[in-house]
Protein backbone atom coordinates (compact mmCIF):
# COMPACT_ATOMS: atom_id res chain seq x y z
CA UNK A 1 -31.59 84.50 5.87
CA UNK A 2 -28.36 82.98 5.78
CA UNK A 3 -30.32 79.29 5.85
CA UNK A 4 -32.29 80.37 2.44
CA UNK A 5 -29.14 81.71 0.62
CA UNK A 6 -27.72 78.04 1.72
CA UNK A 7 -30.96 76.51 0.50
CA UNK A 8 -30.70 78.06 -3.06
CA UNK A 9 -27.19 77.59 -3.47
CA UNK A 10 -27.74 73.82 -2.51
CA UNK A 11 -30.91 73.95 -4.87
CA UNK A 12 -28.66 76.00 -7.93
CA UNK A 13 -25.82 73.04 -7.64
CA UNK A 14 -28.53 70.27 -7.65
CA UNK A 15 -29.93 72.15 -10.46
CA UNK A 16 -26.82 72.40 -12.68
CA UNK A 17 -25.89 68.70 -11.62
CA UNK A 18 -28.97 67.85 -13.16
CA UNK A 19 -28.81 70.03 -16.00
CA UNK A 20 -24.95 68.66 -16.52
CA UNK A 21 -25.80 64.87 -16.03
CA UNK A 22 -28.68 65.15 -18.55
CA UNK A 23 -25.92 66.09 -21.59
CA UNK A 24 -25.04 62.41 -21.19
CA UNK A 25 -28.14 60.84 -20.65
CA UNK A 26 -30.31 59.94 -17.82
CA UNK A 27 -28.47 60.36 -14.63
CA UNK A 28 -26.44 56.82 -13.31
CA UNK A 29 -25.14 55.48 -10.65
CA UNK A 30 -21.63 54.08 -10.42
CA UNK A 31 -20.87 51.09 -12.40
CA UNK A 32 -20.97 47.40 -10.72
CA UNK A 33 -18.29 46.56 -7.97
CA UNK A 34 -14.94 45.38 -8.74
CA UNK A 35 -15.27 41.76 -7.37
CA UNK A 36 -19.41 41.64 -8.18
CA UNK A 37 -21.30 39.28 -10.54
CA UNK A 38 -22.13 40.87 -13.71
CA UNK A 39 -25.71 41.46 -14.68
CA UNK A 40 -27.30 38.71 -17.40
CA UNK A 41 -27.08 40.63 -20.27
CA UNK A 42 -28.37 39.88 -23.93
CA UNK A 43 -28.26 41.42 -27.22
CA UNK A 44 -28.46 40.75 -30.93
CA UNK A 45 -24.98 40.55 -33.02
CA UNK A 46 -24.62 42.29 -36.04
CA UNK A 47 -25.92 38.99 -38.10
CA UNK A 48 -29.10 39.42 -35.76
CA UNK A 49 -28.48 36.18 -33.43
CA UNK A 50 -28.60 36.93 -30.01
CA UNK A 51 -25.81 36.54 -27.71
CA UNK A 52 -25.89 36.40 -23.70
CA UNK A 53 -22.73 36.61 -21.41
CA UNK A 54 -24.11 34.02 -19.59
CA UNK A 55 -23.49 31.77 -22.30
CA UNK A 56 -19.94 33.08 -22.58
CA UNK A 57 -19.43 32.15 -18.79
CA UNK A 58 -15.88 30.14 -18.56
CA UNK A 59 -14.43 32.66 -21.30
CA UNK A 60 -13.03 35.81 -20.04
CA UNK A 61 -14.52 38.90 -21.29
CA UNK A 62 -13.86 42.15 -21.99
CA UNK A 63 -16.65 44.38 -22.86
CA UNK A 64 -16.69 47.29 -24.28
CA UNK A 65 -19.71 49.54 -24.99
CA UNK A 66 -19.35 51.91 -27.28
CA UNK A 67 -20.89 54.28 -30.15
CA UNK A 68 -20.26 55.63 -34.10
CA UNK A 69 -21.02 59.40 -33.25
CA UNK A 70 -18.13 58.67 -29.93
CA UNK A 71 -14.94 60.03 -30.52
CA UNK A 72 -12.88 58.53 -27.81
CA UNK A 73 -14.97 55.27 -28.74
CA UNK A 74 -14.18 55.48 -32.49
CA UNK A 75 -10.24 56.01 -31.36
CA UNK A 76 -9.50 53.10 -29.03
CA UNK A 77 -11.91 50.51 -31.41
CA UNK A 78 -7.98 49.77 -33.59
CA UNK A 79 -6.35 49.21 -30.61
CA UNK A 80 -9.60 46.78 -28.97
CA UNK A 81 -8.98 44.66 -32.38
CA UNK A 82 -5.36 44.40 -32.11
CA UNK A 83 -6.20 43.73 -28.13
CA UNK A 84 -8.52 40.83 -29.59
CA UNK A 85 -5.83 39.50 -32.14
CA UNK A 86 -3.05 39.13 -29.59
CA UNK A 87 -5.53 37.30 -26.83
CA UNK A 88 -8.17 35.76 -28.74
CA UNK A 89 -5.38 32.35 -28.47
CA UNK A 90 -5.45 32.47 -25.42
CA UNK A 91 -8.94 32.44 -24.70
CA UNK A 92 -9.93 36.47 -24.31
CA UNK A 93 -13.73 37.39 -25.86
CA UNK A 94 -13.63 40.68 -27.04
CA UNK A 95 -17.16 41.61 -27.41
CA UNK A 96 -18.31 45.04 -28.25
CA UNK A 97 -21.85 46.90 -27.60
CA UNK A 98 -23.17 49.63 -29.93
CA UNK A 99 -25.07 51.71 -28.02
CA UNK A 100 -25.86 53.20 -31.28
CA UNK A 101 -29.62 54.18 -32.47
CA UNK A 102 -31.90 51.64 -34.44
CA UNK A 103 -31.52 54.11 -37.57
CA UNK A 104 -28.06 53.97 -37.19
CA UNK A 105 -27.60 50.13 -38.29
CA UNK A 106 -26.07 50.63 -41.36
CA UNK A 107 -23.43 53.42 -39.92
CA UNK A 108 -22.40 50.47 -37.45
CA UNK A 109 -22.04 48.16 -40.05
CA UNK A 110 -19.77 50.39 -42.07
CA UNK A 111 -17.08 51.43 -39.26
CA UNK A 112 -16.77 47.97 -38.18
CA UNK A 113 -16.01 47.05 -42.16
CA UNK A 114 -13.84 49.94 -42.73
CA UNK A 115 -11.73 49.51 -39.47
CA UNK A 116 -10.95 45.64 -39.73
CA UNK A 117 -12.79 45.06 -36.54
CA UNK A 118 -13.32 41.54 -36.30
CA UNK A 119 -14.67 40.63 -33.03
CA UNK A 120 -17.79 40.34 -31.64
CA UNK A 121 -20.08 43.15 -31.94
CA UNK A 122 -23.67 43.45 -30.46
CA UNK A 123 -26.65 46.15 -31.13
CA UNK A 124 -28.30 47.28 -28.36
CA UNK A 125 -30.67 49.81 -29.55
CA UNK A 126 -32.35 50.78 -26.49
CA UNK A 127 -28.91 51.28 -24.06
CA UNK A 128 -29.81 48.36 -21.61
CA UNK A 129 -26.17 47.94 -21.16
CA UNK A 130 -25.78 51.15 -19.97
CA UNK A 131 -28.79 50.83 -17.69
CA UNK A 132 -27.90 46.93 -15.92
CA UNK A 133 -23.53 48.08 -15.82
CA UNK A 134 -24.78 51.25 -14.42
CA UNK A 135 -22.53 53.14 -16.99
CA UNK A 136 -22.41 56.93 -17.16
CA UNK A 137 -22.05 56.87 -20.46
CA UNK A 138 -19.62 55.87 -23.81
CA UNK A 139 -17.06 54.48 -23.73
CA UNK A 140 -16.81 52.27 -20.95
CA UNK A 141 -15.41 48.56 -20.55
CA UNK A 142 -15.83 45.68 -18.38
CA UNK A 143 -13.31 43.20 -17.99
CA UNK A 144 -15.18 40.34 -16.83
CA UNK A 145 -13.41 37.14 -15.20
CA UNK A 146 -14.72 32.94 -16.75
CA UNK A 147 -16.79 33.18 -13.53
CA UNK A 148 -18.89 36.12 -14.38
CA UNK A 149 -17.14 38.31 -12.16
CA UNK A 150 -16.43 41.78 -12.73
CA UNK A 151 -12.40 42.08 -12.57
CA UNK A 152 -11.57 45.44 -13.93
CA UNK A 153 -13.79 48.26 -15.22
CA UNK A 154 -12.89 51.56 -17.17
CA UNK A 155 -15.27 54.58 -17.59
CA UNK A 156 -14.14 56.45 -20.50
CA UNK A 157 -11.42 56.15 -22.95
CA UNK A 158 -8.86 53.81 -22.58
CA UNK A 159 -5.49 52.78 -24.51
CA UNK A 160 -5.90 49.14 -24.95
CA UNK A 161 -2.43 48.89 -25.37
CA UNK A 162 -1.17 49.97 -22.00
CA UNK A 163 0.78 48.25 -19.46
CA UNK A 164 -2.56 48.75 -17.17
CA UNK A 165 -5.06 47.11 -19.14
CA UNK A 166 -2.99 44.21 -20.56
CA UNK A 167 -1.47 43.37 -17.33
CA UNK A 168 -5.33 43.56 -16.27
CA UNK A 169 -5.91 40.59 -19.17
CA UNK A 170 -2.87 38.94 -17.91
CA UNK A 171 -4.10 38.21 -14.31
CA UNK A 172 -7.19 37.16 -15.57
CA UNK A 173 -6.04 35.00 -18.27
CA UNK A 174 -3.61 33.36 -15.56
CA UNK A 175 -6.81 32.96 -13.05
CA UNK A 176 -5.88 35.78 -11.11
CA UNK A 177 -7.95 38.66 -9.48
């Protein structure tokens, strides 16, 4: 008896997990390793060009995926720009991924005008970002080293403007890990 209560307490948590991870999506594993090659990766910028990391490769990147109906995502996008502005001279690419629906284009468009943002940004309309970073969801942002080596990642929210994540830039603008 004790073995079946066991067995559908096991099953209800499995259950609820399940129910819990499908609020944000299809279930996910952890994001790459710290230290890992990041997956090639393509997408279409908002003049419709497309745009591969690989062909960023000697730039350091951060990437941040992101989307419009996101709170957290629509709060740290000010401080990303200003993060762009200060190390765009010295060779940062801040690239950003709306994870955003195909009907949402024009909602997209407008934030990015409205808030000033002025680096890149990329559509990707069906979440394959999400699927080859292994992300569990918005926002989340890859720090990614010239070599195409994932340096730093953050799942959720972060304050661009911290001591943390610019002293994160700072190693890898100075070739550090």
């Amino acid at each position: 008896m004790k073995r079946i209560r066991r067995g559908i307490g096991a099953g209800a948590l499995l259950l609820t997990a399940g129910v819990l991870a499908g609020c944000a999506g299809k279930p996910r594993s952890e994001a790459p390793e710290v230290g890992a090659r990041v997956p090639a990766y393509a997408a279409a910028n908002l003049a419709g060009d497309s745009v591969r990391l690989g062909d960023l490769k000697g730039e350091p990147v951060l990437l941040n995926v992101w989307a419009t109906w996101c709170p957290p995502c629509r709060e740290e996008m000010p401080a990303l720009e200003q993060l762009s502005k200060d190390y765009a001279p010295r060779g940062l690419r801040v690239v950003g991924v709306s994870v955003d629906a195909a009907s949402d284009d024009a909602a997209v468009q407008d934030f990015v005008r409205e808030n000033g943002i002025t680096f890149t940004i990329l559509r990707d309309r069906d979440e394959s970002v999400i699927r080859l970073f292994r992300a569990p969801g918005v926002p989340a942002t890859f720090l990614i080293g010239p070599d195409g080596v994932l340096r730093q990642q953050w799942i959720g929210r972060i304050d661009p403007d911290s001591p943390a994540v610019r002293g994160a830039v700072d190693r890898v603008l100075a070739g550090q890990s």
